[in-house]
Protein backbone atom coordinates (compact mmCIF):
# COMPACT_ATOMS: atom_id res chain seq x y z
CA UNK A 1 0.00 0.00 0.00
CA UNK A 2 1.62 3.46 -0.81
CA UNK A 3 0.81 6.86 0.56
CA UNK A 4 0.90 9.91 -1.59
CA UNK A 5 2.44 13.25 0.05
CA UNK A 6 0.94 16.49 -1.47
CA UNK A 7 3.30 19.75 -0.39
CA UNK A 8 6.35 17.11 0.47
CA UNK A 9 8.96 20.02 0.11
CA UNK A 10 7.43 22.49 2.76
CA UNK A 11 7.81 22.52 6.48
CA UNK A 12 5.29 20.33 6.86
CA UNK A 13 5.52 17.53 4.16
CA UNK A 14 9.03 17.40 4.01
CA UNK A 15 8.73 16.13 8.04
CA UNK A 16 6.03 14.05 7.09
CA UNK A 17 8.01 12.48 4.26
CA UNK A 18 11.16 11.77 6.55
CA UNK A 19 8.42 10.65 9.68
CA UNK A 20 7.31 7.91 7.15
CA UNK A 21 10.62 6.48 6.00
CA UNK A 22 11.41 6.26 9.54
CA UNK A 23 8.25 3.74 10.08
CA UNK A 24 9.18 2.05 7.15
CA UNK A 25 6.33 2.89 4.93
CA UNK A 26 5.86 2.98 1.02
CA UNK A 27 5.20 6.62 -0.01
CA UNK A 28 5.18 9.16 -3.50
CA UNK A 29 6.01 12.70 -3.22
CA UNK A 30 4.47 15.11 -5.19
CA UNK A 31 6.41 18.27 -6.29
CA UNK A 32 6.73 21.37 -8.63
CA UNK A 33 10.31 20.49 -9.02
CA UNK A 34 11.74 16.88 -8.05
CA UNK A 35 15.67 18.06 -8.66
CA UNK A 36 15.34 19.90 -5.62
CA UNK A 37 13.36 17.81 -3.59
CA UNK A 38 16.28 15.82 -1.24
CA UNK A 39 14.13 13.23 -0.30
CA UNK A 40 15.72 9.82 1.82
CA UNK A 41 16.81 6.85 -0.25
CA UNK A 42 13.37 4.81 -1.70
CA UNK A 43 11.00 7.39 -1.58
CA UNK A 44 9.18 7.84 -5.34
CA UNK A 45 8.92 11.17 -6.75
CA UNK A 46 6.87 12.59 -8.94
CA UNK A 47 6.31 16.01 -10.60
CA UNK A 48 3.37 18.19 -10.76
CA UNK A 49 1.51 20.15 -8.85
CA UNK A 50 -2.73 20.10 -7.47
CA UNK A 51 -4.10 21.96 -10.86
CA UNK A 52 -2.38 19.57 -13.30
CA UNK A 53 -4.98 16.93 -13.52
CA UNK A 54 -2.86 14.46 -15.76
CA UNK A 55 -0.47 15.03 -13.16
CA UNK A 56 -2.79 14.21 -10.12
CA UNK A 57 -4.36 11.05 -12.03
CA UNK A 58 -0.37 9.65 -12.67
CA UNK A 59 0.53 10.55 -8.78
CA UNK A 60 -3.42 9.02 -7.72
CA UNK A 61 -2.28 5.62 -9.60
CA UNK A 62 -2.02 2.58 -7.27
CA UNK A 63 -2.35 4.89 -4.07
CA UNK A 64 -3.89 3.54 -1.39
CA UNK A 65 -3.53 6.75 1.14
CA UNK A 66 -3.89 10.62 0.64
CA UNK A 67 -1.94 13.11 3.24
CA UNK A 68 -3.60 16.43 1.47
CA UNK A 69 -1.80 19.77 2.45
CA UNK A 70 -2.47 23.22 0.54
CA UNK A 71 -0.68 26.00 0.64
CA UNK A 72 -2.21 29.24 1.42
CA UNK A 73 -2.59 30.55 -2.20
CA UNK A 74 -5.09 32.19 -4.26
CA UNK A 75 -6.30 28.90 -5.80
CA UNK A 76 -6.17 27.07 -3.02
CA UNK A 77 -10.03 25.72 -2.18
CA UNK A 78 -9.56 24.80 -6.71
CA UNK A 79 -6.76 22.58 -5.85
CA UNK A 80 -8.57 21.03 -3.00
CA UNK A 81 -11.62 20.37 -4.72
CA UNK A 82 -9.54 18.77 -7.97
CA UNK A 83 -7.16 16.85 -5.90
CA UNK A 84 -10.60 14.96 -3.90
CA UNK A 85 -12.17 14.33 -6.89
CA UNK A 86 -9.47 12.75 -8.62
CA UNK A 87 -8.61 10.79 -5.56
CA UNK A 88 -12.12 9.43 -5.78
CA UNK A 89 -12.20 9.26 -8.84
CA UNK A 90 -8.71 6.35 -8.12
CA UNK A 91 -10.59 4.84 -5.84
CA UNK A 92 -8.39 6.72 -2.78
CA UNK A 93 -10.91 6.67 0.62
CA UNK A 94 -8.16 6.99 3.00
CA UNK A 95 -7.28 10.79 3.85
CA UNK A 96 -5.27 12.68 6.23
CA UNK A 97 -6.21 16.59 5.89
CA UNK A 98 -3.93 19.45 7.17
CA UNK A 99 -7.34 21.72 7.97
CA UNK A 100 -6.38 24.76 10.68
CA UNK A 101 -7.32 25.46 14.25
CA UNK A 102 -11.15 26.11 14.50
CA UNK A 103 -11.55 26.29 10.67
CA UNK A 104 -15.62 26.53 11.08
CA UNK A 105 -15.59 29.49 13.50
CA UNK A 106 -13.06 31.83 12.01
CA UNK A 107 -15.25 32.24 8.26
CA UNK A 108 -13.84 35.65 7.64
CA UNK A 109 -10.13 34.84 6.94
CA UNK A 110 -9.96 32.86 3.50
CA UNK A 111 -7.85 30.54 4.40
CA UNK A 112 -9.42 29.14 7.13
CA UNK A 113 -12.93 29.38 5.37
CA UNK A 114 -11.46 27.48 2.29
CA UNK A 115 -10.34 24.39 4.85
CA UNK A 116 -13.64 24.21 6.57
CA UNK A 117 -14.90 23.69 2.88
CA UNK A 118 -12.86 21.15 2.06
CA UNK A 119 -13.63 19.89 5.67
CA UNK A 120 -17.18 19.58 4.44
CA UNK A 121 -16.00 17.86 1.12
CA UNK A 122 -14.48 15.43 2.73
CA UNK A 123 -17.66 14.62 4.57
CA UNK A 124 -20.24 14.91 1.96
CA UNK A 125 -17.89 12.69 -0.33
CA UNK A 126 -17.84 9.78 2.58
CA UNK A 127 -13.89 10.37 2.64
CA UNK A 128 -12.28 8.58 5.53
CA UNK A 129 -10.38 11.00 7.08
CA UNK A 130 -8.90 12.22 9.55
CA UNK A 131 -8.89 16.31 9.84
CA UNK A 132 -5.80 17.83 11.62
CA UNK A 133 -6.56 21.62 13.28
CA UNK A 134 -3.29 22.66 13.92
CA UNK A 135 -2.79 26.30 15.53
CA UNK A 136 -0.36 29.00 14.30
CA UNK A 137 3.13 27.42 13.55
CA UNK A 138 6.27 28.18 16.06
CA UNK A 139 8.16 27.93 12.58
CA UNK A 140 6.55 30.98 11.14
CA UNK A 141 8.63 32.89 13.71
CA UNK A 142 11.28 32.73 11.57
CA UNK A 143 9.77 35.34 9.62
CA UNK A 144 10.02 37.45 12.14
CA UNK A 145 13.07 36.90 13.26
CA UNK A 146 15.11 39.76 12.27
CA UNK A 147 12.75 42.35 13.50
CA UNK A 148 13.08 41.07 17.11
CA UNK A 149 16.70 40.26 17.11
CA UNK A 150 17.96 43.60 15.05
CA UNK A 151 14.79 46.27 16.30
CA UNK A 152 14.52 44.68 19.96
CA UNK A 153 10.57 43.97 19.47
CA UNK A 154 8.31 41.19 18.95
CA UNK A 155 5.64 42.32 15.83
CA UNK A 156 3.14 39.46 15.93
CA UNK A 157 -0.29 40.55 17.28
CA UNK A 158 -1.23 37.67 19.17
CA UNK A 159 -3.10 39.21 21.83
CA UNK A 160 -3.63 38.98 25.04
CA UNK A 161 -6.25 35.73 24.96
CA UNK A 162 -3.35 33.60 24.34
CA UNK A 163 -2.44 31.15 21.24
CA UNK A 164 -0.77 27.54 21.82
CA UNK A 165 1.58 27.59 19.22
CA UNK A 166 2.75 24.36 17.66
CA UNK A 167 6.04 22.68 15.76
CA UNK A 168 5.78 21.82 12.37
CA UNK A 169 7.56 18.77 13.48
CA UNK A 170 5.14 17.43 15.96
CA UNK A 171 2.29 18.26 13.50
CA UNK A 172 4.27 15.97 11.27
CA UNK A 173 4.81 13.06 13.25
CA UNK A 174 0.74 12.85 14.12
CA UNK A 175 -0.09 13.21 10.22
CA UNK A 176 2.49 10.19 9.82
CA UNK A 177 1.19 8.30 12.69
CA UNK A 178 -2.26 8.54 11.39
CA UNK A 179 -1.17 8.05 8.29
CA UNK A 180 -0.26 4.49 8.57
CA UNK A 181 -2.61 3.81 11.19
CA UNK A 182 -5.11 4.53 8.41
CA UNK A 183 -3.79 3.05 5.62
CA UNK A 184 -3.10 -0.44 7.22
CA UNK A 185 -6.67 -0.79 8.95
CA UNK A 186 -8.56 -3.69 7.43
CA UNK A 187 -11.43 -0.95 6.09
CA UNK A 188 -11.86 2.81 5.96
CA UNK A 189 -11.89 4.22 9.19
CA UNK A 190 -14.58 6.81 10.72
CA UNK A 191 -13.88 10.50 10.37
CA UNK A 192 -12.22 12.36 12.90
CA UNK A 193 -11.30 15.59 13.63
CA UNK A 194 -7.86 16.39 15.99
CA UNK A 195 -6.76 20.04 17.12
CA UNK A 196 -2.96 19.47 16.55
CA UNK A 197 -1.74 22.32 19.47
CA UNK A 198 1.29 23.42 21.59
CA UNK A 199 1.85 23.09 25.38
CA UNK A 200 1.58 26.30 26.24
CA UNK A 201 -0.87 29.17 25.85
CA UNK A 202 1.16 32.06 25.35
CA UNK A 203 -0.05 36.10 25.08
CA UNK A 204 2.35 38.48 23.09
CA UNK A 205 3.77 39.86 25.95
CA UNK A 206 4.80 36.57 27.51
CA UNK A 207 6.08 35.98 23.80
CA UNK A 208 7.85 38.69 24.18
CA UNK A 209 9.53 38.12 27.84
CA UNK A 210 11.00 34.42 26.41
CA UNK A 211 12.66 36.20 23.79
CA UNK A 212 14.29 38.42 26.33
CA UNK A 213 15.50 35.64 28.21
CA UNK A 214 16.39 33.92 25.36
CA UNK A 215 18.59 36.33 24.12
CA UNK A 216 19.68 38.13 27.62
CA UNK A 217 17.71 41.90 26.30
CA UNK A 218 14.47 43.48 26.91
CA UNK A 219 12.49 42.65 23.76
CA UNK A 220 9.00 44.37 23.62
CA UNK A 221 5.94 43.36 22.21
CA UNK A 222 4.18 45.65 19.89
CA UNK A 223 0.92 45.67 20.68
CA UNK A 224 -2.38 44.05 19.09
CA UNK A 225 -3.11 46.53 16.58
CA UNK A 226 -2.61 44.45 13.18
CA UNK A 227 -2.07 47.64 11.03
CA UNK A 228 1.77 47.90 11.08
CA UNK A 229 1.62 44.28 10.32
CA UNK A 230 0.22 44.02 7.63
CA UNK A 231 2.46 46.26 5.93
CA UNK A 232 5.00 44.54 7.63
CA UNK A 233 3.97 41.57 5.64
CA UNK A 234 2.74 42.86 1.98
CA UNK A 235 6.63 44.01 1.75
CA UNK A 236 7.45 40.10 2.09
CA UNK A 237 4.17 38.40 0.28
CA UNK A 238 1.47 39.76 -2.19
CA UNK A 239 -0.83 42.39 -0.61
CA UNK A 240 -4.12 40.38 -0.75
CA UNK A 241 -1.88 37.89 1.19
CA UNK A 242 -0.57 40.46 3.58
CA UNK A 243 -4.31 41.17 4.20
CA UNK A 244 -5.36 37.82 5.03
CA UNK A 245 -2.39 37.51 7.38
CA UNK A 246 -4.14 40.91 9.55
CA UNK A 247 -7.56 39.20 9.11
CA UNK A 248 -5.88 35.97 10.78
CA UNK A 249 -4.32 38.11 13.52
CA UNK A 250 -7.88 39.80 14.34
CA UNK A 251 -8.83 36.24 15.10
CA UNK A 252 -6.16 35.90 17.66
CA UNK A 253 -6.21 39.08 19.19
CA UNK A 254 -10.34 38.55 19.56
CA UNK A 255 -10.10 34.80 20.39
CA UNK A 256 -7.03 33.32 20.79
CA UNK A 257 -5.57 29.95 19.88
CA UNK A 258 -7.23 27.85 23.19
CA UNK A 259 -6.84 23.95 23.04
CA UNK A 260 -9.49 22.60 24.35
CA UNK A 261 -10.05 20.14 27.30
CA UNK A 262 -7.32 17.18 26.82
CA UNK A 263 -6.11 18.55 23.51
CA UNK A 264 -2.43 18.52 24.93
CA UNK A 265 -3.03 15.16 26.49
CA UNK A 266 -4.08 13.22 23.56
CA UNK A 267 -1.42 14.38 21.22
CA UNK A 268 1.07 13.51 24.17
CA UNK A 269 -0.54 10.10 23.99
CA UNK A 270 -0.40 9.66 20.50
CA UNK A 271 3.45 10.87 20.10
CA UNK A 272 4.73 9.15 23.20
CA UNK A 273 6.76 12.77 24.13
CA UNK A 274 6.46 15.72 25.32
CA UNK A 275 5.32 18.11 22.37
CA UNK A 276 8.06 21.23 21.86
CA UNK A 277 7.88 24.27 23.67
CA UNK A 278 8.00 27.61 22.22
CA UNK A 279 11.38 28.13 24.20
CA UNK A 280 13.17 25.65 22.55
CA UNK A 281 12.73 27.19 18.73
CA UNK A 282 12.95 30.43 19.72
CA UNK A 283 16.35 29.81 21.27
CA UNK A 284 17.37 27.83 18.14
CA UNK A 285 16.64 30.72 15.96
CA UNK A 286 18.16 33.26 17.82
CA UNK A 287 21.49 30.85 17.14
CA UNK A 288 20.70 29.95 13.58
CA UNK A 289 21.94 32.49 11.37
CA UNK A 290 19.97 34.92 9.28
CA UNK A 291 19.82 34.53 5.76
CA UNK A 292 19.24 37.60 3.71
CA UNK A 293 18.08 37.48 -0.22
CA UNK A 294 20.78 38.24 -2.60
């Protein structure tokens, strides 16, 4: 049985890719580019991308397993809605789904509102999947990086209601472990829906104080209004992007990123580790060094 890997080369999928060699499984990667892919020894590559459909019926051929991950683009809910119907269309029932935190509450910010559909696709077309809500990636602090290490601030607006950050990696690991849990079951399995979270719930300001103790200076947090970042961002990303990033950080500053009642516990469970603290990256970017676009 062989599990296909959609977005293999980013943060997420490239962990997920390396979680399943570890456990031994048989998997395809699909990317844009397969020369710069890197993947371990025996994994099968394969090139295209989620709007090629002759592309997505080759990768779909002899799959038994579907880890589905889309990238926050412009297209995105298009490439969702081809990439189920062609994996029905192979015969593929078996589906792990990187959704986001509390996809059906925050409708306003497209990203989110473009998971929860393809939430609802997956349970309309009698997928069986399970959906991972993960919160706002520790990872995506990289982004920020410079700005707290070279301006002394920390420029997220998180809030004050608190968000429990996650690792990339650990969200990796449970798509892998469900991954094969699914795929070697005797039949389809119920669908399921897991908030993938940190182990903290951290405000900006206490954000803020680890990277001062982290890097032995006062580092101050900026505040919740999302204005300055957003232009923050749209110099980095398109505008409309930059936009959806502000809408995102409304939802934080107004609700927060809150696991619910033995959230923490069950992915504990499932990982058989502690999940990675917020400490821990931060300290390992402050030591990695920056790299600036040539």
């Amino acid at each position: 049985m062989t599990i296909l890997v959609t977005g293999a080369t980013g943060r997420v999928g490239r962990n997920v890719v390396e979680q399943l060699v570890r456990r031994g499984a048989d998997l395809r990667a699909l990317t844009r580019d397969p020369a710069k892919a890197a993947f371990p020894p025996g994994v099968e590559v394969v090139q295209g991308d989620l709007l090629d459909i002759d592309a997505l019926r080759a990768a779909f051929s002899g799959i038994s397993t579907l880890f589905l991950l889309n990238a926050v683009t412009g297209d995105e809910f298009t490439q969702a809605i081809l990439t189920l119907n062609v994996a029905r269309e192979a015969g593929v029932e078996r589906v792990v789904y990187l959704s986001v935190f509390e996809a059906d509450r925050a409708v306003n910010v497209p990203h989110f509102a473009v998971k929860y559909g393809a939430e609802r696709m997956l349970e309309q077309m009698s997928f069986g999947a399970m959906i991972l809500r993960p919160t706002y990636f520790i990872d995506n602090e990289a982004m920020v990086k410079d700005v707290i290490l070279q301006h002394g601030i920390y420029p997220m607006p998180i809030g004050g209601k608190g968000v429990a950050m996650v690792d990339a990696r650990d969200i990796a690991e449970v798509a892998a472990i469900e991954l094969i849990r699914r795929d070697q079951a005797p039949g389809k399995l119920p669908m399921e829906t897991v908030n993938v979270v940190g182990p903290e719930t951290l405000t900006g300001v206490q954000v803020a104080a680890i990277w001062s103790d982290v890097l032995g200076r006062p580092i101050a947090y900026a505040g919740d209004d999302p204005s300055g970042f957003e232009q923050n961002m749209a110099r980095m990303m398109p505008k409309w992007m930059a936009y959806e990033m502000r809408l995102m950080a409304e939802r934080y500053v107004s609700d927060g990123m809150i696991p619910g009642s033995g959230d923490v516990e069950r992915l504990t469970a499932m990982l058989g580790r502690p999940l990675h603290r917020y400490r821990e990256v931060a300290a390992a970017l402050a030591a990695a060094p920056s790299v600036r676009p040539s």
